[in-house]
Protein backbone atom coordinates (compact mmCIF):
# COMPACT_ATOMS: atom_id res chain seq x y z
CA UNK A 1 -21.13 -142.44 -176.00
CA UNK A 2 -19.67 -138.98 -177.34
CA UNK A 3 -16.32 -140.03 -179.41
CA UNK A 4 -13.06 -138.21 -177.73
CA UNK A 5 -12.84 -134.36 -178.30
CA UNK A 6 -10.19 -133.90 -181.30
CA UNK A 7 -8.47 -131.52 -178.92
CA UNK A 8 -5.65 -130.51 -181.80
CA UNK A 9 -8.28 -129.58 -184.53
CA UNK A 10 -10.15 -127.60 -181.73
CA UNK A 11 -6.89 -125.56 -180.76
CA UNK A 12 -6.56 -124.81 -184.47
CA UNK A 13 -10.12 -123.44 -184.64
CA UNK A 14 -9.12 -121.62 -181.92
CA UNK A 15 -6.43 -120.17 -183.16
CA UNK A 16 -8.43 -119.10 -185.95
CA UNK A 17 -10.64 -117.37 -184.12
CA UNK A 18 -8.16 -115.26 -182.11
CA UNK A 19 -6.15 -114.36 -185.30
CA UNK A 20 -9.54 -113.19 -186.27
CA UNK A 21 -10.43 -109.56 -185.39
CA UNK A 22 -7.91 -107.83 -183.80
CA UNK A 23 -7.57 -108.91 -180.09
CA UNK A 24 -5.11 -105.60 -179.34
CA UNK A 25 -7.84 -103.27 -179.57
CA UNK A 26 -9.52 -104.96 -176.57
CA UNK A 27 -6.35 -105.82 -175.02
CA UNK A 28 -5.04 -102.50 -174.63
CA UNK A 29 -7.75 -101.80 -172.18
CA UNK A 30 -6.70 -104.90 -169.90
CA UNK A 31 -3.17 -103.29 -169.06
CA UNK A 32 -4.08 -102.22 -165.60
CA UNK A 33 -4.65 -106.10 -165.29
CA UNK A 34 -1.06 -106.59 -166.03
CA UNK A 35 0.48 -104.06 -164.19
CA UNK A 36 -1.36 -105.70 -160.63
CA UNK A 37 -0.46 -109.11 -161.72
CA UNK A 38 3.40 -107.74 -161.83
CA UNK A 39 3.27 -106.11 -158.71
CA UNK A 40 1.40 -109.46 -156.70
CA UNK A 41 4.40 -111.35 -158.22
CA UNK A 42 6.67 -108.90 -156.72
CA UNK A 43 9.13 -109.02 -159.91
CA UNK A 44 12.45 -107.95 -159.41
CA UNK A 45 14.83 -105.98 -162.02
CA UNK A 46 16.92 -108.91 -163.93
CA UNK A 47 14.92 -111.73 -163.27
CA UNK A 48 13.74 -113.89 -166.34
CA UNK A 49 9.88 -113.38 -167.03
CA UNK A 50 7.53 -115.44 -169.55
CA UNK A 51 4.91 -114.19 -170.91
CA UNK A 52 2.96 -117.22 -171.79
CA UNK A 53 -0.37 -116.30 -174.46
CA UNK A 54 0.55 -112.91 -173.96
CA UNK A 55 -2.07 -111.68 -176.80
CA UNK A 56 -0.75 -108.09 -177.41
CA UNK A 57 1.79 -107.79 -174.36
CA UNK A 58 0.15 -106.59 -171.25
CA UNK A 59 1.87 -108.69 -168.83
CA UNK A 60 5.21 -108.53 -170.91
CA UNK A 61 5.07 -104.44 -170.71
CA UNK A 62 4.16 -104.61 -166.85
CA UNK A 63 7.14 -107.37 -166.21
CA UNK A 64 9.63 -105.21 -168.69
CA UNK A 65 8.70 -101.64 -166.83
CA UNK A 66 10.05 -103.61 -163.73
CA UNK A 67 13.12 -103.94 -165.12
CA UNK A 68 12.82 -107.70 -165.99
CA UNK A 69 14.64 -109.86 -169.05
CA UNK A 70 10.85 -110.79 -170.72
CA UNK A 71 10.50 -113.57 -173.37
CA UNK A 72 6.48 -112.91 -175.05
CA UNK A 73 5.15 -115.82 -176.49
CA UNK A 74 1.58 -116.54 -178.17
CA UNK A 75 0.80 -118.62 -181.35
CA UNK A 76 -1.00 -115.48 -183.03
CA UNK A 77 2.41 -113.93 -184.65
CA UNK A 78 0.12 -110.62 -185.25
CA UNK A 79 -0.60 -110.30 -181.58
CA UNK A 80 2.95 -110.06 -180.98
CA UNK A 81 3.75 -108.31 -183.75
CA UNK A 82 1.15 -105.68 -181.60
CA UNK A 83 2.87 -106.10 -178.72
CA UNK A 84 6.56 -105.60 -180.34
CA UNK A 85 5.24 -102.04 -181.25
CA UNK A 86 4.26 -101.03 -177.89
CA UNK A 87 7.71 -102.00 -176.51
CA UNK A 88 9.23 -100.72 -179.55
CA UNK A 89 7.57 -97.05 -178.50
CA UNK A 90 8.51 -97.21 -174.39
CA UNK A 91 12.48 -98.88 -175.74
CA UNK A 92 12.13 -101.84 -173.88
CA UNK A 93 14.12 -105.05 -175.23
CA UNK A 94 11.58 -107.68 -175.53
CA UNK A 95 12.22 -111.16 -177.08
CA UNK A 96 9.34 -112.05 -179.09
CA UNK A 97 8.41 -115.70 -180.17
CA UNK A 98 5.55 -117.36 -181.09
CA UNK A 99 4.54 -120.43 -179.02
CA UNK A 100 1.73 -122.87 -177.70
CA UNK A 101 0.82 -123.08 -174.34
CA UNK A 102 0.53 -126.42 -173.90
CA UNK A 103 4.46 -127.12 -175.83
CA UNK A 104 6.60 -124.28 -174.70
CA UNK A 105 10.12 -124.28 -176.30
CA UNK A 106 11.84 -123.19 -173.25
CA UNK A 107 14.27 -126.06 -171.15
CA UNK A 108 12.97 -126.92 -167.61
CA UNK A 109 13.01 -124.25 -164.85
CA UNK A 110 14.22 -121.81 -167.25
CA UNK A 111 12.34 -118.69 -166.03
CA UNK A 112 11.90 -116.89 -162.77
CA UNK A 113 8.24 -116.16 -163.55
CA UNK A 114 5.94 -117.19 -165.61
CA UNK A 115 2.54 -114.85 -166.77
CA UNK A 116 -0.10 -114.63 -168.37
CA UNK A 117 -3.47 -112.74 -168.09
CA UNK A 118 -6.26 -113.89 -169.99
CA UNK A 119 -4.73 -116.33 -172.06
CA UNK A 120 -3.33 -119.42 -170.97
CA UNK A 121 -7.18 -120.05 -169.51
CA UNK A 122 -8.44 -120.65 -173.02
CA UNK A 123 -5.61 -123.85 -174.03
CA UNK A 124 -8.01 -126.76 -174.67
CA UNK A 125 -5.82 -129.06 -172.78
CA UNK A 126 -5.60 -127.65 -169.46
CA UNK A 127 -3.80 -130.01 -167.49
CA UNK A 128 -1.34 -130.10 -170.03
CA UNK A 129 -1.06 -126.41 -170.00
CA UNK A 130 -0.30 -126.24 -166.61
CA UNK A 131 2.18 -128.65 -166.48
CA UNK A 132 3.86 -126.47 -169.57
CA UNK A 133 3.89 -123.31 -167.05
CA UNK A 134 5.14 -125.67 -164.02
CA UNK A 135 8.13 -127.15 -166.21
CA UNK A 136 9.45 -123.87 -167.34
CA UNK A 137 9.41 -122.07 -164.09
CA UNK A 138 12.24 -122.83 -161.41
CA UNK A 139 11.97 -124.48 -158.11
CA UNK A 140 10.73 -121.19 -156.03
CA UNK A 141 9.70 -119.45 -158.48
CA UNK A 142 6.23 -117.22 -159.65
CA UNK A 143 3.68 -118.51 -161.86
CA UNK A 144 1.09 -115.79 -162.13
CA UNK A 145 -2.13 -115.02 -163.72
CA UNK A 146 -5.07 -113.55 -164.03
CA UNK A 147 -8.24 -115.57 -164.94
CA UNK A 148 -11.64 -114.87 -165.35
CA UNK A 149 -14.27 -116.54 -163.11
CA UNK A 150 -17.38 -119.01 -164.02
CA UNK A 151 -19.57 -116.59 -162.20
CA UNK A 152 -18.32 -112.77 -163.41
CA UNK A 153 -19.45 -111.08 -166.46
CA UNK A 154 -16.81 -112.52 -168.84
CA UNK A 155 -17.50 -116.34 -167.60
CA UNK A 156 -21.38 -115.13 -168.33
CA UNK A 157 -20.34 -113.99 -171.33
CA UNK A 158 -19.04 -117.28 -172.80
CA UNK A 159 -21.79 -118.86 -171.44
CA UNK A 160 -23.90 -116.93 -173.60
CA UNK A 161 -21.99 -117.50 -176.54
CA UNK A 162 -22.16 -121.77 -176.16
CA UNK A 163 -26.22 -121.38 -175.39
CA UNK A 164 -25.96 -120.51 -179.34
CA UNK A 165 -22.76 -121.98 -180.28
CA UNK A 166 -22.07 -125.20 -178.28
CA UNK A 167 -18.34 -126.28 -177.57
CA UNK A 168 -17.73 -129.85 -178.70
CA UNK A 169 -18.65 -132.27 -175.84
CA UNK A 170 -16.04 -133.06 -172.92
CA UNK A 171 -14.04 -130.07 -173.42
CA UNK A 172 -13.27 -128.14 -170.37
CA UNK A 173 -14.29 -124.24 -170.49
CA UNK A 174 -11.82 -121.73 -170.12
CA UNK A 175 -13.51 -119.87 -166.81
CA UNK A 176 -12.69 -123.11 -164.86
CA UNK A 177 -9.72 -121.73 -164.37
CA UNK A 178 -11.22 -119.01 -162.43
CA UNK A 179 -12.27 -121.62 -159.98
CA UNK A 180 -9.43 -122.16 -157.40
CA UNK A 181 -10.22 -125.58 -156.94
CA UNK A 182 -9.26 -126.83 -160.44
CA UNK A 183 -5.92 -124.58 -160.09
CA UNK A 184 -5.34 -127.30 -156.95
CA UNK A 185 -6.43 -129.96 -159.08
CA UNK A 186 -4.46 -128.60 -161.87
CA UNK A 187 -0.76 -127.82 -160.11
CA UNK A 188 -1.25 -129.93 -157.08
CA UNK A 189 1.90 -131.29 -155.90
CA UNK A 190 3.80 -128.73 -158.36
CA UNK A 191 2.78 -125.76 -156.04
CA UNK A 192 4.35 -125.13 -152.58
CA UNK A 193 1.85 -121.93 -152.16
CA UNK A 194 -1.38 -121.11 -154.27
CA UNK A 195 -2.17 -117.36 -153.66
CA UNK A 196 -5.53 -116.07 -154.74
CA UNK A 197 -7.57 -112.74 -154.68
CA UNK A 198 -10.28 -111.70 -156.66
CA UNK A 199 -10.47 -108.92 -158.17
CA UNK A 200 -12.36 -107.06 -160.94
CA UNK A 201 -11.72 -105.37 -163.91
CA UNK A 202 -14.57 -102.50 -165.51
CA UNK A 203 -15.42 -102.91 -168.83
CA UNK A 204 -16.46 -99.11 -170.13
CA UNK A 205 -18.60 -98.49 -173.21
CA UNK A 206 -21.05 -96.11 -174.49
CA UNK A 207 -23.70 -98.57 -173.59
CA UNK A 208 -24.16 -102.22 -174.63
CA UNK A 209 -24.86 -101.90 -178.20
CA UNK A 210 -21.68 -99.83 -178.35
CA UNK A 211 -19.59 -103.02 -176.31
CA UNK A 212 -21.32 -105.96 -178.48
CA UNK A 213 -20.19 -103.80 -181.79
CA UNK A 214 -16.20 -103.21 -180.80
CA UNK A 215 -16.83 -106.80 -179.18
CA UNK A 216 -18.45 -108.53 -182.32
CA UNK A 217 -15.52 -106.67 -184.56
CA UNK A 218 -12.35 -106.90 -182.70
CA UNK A 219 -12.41 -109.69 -180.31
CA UNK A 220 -11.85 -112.94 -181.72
CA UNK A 221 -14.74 -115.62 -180.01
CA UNK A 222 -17.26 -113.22 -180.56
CA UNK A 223 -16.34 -111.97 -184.00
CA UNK A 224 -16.44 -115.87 -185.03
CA UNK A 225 -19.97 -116.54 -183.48
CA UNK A 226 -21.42 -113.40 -185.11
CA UNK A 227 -19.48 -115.09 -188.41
CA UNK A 228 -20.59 -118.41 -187.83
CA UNK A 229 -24.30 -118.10 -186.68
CA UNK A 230 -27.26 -118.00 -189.12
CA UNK A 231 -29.31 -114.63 -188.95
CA UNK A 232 -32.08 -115.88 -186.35
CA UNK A 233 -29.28 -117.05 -184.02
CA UNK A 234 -26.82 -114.27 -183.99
CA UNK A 235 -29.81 -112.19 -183.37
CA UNK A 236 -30.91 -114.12 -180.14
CA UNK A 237 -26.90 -113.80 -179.22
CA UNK A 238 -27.40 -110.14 -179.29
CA UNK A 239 -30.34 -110.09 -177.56
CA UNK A 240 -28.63 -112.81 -174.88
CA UNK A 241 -25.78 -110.31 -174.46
CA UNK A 242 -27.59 -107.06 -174.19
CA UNK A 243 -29.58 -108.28 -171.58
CA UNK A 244 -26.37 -109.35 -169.38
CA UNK A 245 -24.39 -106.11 -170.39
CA UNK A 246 -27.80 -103.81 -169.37
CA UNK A 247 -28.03 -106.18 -166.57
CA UNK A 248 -24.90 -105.78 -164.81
CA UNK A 249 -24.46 -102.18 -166.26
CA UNK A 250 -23.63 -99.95 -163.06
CA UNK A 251 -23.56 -96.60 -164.68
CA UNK A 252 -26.79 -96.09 -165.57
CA UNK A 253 -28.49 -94.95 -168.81
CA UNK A 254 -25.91 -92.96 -169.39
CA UNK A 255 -22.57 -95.12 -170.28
CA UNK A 256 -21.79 -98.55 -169.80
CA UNK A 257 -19.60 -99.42 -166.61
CA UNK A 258 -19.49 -103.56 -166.06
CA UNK A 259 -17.75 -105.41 -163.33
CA UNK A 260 -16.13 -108.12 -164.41
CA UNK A 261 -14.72 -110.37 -161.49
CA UNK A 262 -11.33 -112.51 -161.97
CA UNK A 263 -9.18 -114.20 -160.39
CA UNK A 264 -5.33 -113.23 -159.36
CA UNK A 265 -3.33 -116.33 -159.47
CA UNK A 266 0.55 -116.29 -157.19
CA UNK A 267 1.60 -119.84 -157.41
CA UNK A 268 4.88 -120.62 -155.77
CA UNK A 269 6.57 -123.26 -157.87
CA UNK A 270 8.03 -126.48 -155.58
């Protein structure tokens, strides 16, 4: 029998890895993400918005353009440090505070809506997670996200990355909460209404050796793998991930233009 996942000294490796990089320069493309998350949430001007594992502020900037009182919260202080210069330049007066997921520092029922898009998905603990977002949001309430799937590009990704670089044993992956039936499991009685939608975001690139490059610099997971791997292995992880990225490449030889299929997340808190 495989002795219990050390989920606290995974989290920290995780944490590692995001600081690692520089997440923002991939972020920054995701906005459009955030800006239809907002608007299925239907925020209103004054209302009190978290932005839970906000990485470098796309939900927070979508919530504060409509007007809402946003709190941005990750536990990578240079992501928000990112994301305090883009409000900064548009003059929007964003609280800033670095947090974990899964042991927010916000009293119960404190928010109107809590976000995220792309990050909560990736806290090792996820029921605890969830209860975190559940606790913090009020009794009617939005909790809102966007999540990649097990079966779009991203959730293929990942899977490419563990055929090399295994996750420890028992630990959940992140695309599960792409899957709507583990976001039941997960909120269950906590959720009067669970809307979802799928919906996909393009990944554009050069071409694939042009994504895995900006991929294997900037973004945190897959600058550690390249890191961690010996030679012979981070070359079959190339090869693994030009073959899905040339696979699911719709532009032709031309450019790179990828589908990548997630999942909008309305919850309405009980």
């Amino acid at each position: 029998m495989n002795a219990p996942t050390d989920l606290a000294a995974l989290k920290t490796r995780q944490q590692t890895a995001w600081a690692s990089g520089d997440y923002a320069v991939i972020g920054t493309t995701l906005q459009i993400v955030g800006e239809s998350l907002a608007e299925a949430c239907d925020l209103r001007f004054d209302e009190r918005v978290l932005d839970v594992a906000a990485g470098n502020g796309n939900a927070t900037l979508a919530a504060a353009r409509r007007g809402c009182k946003v709190v941005s919260t990750d536990y990578v202080s240079a992501l928000l440090d990112r994301g305090a210069e883009r409000a900064d330049a548009e003059r929007f007066d964003v609280e800033f505070q670095v947090a974990d997921a899964e042991a927010l520092p916000f009293q119960d029922a404190s928010f109107d809506a809590v976000v995220s898009t792309f990050g909560v998905m990736f806290s090792p603990d996820h029921a605890q997670a969830a209860s975190e977002l559940a606790r913090v949001c009020r009794p009617g309430g939005r909790i809102g996200m966007a999540n990649w799937t097990p079966e779009g590009f991203i959730g293929q990704l990942f899977k490419a990355l563990g055929r090399q670089l295994p996750p420890p044993p028992g630990v959940q992956p992140p695309a599960l909460w792409g899957s709507e039936a583990h976001l039941r499991t997960l909120f269950g009685d906590k959720a009067a209404k669970i809307d979802v939608a799928r919906r996909v975001f393009n990944f554009r690139y050069r071409s694939a050796a042009h994504f895995i490059e900006v991929f294997r610099t900037w973004y945190g997971p897959v600058h550690k793998a390249f890191a961690t791997l010996p030679p012979e292995k981070a070359a079959a992880l190339e090869q693994d991930l030009t073959a899905l990225l040339e696979g699911a490449n719709r532009a032709g030889k031309a450019s790179l233009v990828v589908p990548s299929e997630y999942l909008e997340i309305v919850i309405t808190r009980r």
